[in-house]
N, C-alpha and C. Protein backbone atom coordinates (compact mmCIF):
# COMPACT_ATOMS: atom_id res chain seq x y z
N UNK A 1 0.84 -1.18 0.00
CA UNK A 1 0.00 0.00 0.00
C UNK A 1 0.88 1.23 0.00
N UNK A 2 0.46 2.38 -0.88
CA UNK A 2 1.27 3.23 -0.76
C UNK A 2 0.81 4.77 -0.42
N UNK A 3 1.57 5.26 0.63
CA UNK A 3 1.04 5.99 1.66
C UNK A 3 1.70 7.13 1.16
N UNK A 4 1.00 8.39 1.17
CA UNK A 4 1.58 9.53 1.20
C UNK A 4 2.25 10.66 2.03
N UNK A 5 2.31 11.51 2.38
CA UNK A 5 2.36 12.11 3.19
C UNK A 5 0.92 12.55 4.05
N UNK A 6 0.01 13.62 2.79
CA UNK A 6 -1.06 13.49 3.35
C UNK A 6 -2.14 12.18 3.78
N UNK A 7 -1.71 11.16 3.14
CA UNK A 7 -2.66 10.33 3.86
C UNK A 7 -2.33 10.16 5.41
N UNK A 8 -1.09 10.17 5.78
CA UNK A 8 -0.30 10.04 7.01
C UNK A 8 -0.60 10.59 7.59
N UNK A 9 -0.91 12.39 7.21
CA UNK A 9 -1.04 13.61 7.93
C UNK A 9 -2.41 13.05 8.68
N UNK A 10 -3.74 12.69 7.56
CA UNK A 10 -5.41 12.00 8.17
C UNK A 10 -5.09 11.00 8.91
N UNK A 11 -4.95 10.02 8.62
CA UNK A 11 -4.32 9.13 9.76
C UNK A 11 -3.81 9.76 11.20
N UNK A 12 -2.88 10.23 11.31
CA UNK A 12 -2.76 10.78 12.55
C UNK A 12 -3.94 12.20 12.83
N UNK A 13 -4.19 12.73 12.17
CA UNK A 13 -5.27 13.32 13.10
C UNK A 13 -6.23 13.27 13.80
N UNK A 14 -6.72 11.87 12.87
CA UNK A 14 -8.30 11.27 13.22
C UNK A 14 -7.49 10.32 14.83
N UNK A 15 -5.96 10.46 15.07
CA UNK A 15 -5.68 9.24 16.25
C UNK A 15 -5.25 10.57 16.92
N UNK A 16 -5.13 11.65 16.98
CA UNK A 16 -4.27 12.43 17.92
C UNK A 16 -5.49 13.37 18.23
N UNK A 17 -5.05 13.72 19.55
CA UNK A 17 -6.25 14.80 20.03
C UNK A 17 -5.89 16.23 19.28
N UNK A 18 -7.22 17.13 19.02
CA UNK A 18 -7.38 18.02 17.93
C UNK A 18 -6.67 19.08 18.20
N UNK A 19 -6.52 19.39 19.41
CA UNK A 19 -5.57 20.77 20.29
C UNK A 19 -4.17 20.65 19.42
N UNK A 20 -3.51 19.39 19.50
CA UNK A 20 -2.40 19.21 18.69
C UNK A 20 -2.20 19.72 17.18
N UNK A 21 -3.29 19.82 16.47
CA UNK A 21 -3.16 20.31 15.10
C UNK A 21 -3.50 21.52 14.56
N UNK A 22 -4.34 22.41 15.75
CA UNK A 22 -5.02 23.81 15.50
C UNK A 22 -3.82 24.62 15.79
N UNK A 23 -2.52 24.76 16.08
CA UNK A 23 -1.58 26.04 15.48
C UNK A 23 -1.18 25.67 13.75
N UNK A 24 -1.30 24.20 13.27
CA UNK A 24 -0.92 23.88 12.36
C UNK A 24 -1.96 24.59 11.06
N UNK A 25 -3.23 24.32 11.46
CA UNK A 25 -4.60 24.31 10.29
C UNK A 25 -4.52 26.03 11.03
N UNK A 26 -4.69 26.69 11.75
CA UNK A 26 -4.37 27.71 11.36
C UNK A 26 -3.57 28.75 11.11
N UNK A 27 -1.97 28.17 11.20
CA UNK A 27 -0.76 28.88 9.98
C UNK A 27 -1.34 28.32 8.95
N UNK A 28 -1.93 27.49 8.24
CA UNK A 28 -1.98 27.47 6.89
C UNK A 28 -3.76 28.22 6.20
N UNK A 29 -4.14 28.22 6.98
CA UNK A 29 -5.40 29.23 6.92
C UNK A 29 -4.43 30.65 6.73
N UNK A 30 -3.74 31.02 7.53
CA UNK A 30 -3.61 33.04 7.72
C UNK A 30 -2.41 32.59 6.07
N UNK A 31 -1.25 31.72 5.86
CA UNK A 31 -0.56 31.69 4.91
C UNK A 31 -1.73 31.76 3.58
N UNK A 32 -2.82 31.06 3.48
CA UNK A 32 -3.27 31.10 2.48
C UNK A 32 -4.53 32.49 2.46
N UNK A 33 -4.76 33.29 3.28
CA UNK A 33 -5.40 34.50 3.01
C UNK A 33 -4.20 35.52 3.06
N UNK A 34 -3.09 35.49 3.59
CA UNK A 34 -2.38 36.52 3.21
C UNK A 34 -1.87 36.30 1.76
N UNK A 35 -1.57 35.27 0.70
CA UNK A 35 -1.53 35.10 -0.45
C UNK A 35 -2.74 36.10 -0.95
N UNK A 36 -3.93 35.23 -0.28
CA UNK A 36 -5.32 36.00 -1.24
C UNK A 36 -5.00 37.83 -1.55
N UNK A 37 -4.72 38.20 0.14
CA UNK A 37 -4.88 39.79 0.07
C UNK A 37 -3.14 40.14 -0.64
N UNK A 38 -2.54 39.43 -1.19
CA UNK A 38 -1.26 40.32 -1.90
C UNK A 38 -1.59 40.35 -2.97
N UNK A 39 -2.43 38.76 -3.48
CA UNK A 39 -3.13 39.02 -4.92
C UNK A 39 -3.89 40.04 -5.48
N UNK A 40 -4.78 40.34 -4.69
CA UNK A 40 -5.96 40.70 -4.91
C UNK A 40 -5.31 42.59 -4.94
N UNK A 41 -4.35 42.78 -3.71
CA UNK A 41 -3.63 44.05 -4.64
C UNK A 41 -2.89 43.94 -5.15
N UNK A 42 -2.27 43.34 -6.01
CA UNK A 42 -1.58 43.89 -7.11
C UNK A 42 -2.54 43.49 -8.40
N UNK A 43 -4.23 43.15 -8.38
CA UNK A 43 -5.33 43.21 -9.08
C UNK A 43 -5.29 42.17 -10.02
N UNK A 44 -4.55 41.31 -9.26
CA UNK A 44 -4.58 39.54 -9.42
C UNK A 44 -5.90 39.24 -8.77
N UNK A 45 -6.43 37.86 -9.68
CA UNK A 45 -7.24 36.84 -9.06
C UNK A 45 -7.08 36.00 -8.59
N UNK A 46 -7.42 35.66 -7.20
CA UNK A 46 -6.63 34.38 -6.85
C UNK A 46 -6.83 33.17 -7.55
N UNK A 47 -6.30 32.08 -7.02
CA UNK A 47 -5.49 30.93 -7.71
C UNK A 47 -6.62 29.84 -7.37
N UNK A 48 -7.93 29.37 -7.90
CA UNK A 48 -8.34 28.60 -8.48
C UNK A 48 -7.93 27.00 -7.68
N UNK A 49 -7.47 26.44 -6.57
CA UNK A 49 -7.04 25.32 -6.57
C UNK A 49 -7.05 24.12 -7.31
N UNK A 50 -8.64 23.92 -7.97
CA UNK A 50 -9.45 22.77 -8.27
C UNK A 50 -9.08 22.94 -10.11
N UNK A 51 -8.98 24.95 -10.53
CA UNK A 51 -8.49 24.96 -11.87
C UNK A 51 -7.49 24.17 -12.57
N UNK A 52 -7.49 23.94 -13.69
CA UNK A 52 -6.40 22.98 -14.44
C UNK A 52 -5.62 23.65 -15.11
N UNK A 53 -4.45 24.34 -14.80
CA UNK A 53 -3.26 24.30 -15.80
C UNK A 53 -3.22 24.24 -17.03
């Protein structure tokens, strides 16, 4: 079976208590709205995740 990182990451969350992962989920919450607000001034749209290349 071949495991990824993120599968690893679900795996341990769903086994570790949740206190442990909330400085994590939110640095990557404020990292991904401070992207939004640098985009959005210099009158960029943000970046689509799900869009295709």
């Amino acid at each position: 079976m071949k495991t990824t990182f993120f599968s690893e990451f679900i795996r341990t969350a769903k086994e570790a208590p949740r206190l442990y992962f909330v400085p994590l989920i939110g640095a990557v919450r404020a990292i991904k709205a401070e992207f939004r607000r640098v985009e959005e001034a210099e009158g960029l749209t943000p970046l689509d995740p799900t869009a295709k290349q």
